[in-house]
Structures are given as C-alpha cells and as structure tokens.
C-alpha atoms as a PDB file:
ATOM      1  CA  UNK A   1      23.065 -14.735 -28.989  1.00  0.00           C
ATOM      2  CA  UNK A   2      21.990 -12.921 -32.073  1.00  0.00           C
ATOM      3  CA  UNK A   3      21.004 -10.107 -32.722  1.00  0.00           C
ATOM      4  CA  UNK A   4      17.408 -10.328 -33.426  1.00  0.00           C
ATOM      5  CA  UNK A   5      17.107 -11.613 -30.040  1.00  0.00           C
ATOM      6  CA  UNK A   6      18.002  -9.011 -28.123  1.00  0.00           C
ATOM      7  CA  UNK A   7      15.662  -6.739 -29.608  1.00  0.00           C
ATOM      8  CA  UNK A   8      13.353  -8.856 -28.608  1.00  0.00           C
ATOM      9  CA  UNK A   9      14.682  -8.886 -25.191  1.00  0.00           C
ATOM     10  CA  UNK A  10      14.931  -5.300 -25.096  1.00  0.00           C
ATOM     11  CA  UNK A  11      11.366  -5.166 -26.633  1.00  0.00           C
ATOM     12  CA  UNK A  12       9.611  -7.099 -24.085  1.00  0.00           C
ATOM     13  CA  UNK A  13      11.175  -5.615 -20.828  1.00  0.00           C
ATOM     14  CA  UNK A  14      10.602  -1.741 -21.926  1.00  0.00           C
ATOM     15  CA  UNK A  15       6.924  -2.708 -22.490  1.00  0.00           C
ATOM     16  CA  UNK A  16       7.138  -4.663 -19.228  1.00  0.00           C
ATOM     17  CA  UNK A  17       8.116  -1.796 -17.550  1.00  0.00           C
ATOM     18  CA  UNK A  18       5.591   0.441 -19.336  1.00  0.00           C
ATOM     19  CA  UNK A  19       3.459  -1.780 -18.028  1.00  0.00           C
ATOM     20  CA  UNK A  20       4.335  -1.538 -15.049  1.00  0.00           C
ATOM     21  CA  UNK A  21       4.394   2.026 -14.705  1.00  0.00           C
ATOM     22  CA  UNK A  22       0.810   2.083 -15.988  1.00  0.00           C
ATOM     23  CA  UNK A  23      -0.968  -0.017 -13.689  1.00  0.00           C
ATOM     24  CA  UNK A  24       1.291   1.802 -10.696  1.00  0.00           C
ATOM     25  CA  UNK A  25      -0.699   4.791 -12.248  1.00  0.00           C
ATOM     26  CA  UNK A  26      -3.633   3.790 -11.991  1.00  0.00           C
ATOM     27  CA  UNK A  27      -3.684   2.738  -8.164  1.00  0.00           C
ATOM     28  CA  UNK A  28      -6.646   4.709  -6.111  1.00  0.00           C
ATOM     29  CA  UNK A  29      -5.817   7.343  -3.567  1.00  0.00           C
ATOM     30  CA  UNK A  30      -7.537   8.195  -0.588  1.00  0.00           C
ATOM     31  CA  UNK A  31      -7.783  10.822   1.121  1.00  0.00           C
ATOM     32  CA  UNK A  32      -9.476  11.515   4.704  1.00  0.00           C
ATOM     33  CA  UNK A  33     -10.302  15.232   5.452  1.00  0.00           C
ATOM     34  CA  UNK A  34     -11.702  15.782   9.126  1.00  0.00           C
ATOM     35  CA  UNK A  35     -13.119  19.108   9.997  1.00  0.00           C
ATOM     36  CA  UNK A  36     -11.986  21.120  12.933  1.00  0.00           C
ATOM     37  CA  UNK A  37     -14.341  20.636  15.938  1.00  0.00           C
ATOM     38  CA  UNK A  38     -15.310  23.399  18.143  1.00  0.00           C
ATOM     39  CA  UNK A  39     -15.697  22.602  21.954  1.00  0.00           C
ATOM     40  CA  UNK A  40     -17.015  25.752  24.090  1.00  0.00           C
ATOM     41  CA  UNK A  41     -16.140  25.207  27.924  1.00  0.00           C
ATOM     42  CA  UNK A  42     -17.118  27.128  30.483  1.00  0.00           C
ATOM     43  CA  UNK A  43     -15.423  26.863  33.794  1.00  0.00           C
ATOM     44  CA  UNK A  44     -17.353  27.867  36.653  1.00  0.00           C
ATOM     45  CA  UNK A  45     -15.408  29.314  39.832  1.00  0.00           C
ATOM     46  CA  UNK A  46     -17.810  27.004  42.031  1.00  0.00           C
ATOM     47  CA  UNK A  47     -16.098  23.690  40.337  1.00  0.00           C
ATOM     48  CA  UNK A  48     -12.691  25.055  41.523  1.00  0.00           C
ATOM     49  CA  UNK A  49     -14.052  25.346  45.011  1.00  0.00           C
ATOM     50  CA  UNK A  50     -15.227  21.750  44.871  1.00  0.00           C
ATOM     51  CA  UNK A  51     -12.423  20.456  43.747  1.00  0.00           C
ATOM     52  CA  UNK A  52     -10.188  22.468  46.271  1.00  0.00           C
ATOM     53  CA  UNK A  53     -12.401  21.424  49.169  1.00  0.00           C
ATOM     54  CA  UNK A  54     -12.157  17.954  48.173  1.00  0.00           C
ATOM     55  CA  UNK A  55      -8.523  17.537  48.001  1.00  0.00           C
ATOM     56  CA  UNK A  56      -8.002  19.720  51.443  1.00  0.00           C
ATOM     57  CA  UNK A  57     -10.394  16.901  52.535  1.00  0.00           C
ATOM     58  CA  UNK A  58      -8.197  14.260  51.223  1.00  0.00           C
ATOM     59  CA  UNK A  59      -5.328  15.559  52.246  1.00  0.00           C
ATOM     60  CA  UNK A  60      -6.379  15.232  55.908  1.00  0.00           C
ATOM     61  CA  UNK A  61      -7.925  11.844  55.394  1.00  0.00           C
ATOM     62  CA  UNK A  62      -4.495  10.602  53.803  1.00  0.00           C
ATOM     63  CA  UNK A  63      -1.945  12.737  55.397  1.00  0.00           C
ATOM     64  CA  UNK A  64       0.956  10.928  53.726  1.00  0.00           C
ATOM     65  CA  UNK A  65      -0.534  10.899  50.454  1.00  0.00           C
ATOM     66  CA  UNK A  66       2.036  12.844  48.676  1.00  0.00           C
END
C-alpha cells in the first residue's frame, strides 16, 4: 500500500465519523411533562358504616368465608 492511500483512507473514515456524529446530533428529543393532579376526597363516617354492616352481613351469610 502506499502512502497516498492511506491518507485517503484515513481521510474518508474521520469524515465518516464526523458524519456520523453530526447526524447523531441532530436526532429530535422528546420530552413529556405531566402536571401533578389534585384529587380532594372526602370520606364520610356513614360509608364506613355501610361498608361495616355489609361485611357483618356477609360474614353471616358465608360463615366460612375467610
């Protein structure tokens, strides 16, 4: 090989990889922001006593439930 070629060579695959360090560069980003969501819950004492009521109900109903 002579020399002349290898310059070449050598030419060729540092622009290559110029090249591809430029289009790597120029790749899109994305980026997704959400925004905190507020939920406001108010738990009534009433809803307990349903739900306590129901499952003393169930409990008799199924006895061997758990």
């Amino acid at each position: 090989m002579t020399r002349p070629q290898t310059r070449t060579r050598t030419r060729l695959a540092l622009l290559g990889f110029i090249a591809a360090v430029g289009v790597g560069a120029c790749t899109p980003t994305v980026r997704l922001q959400v925004d905190p969501i507020q939920i406001y819950a108010k738990l009534d004492a009433d809803v307990r006593v349903r739900l306590d009521k129901e499952l003393q109900d169930l409990l008799v109903e199924n006895p061997n439930l758990f």
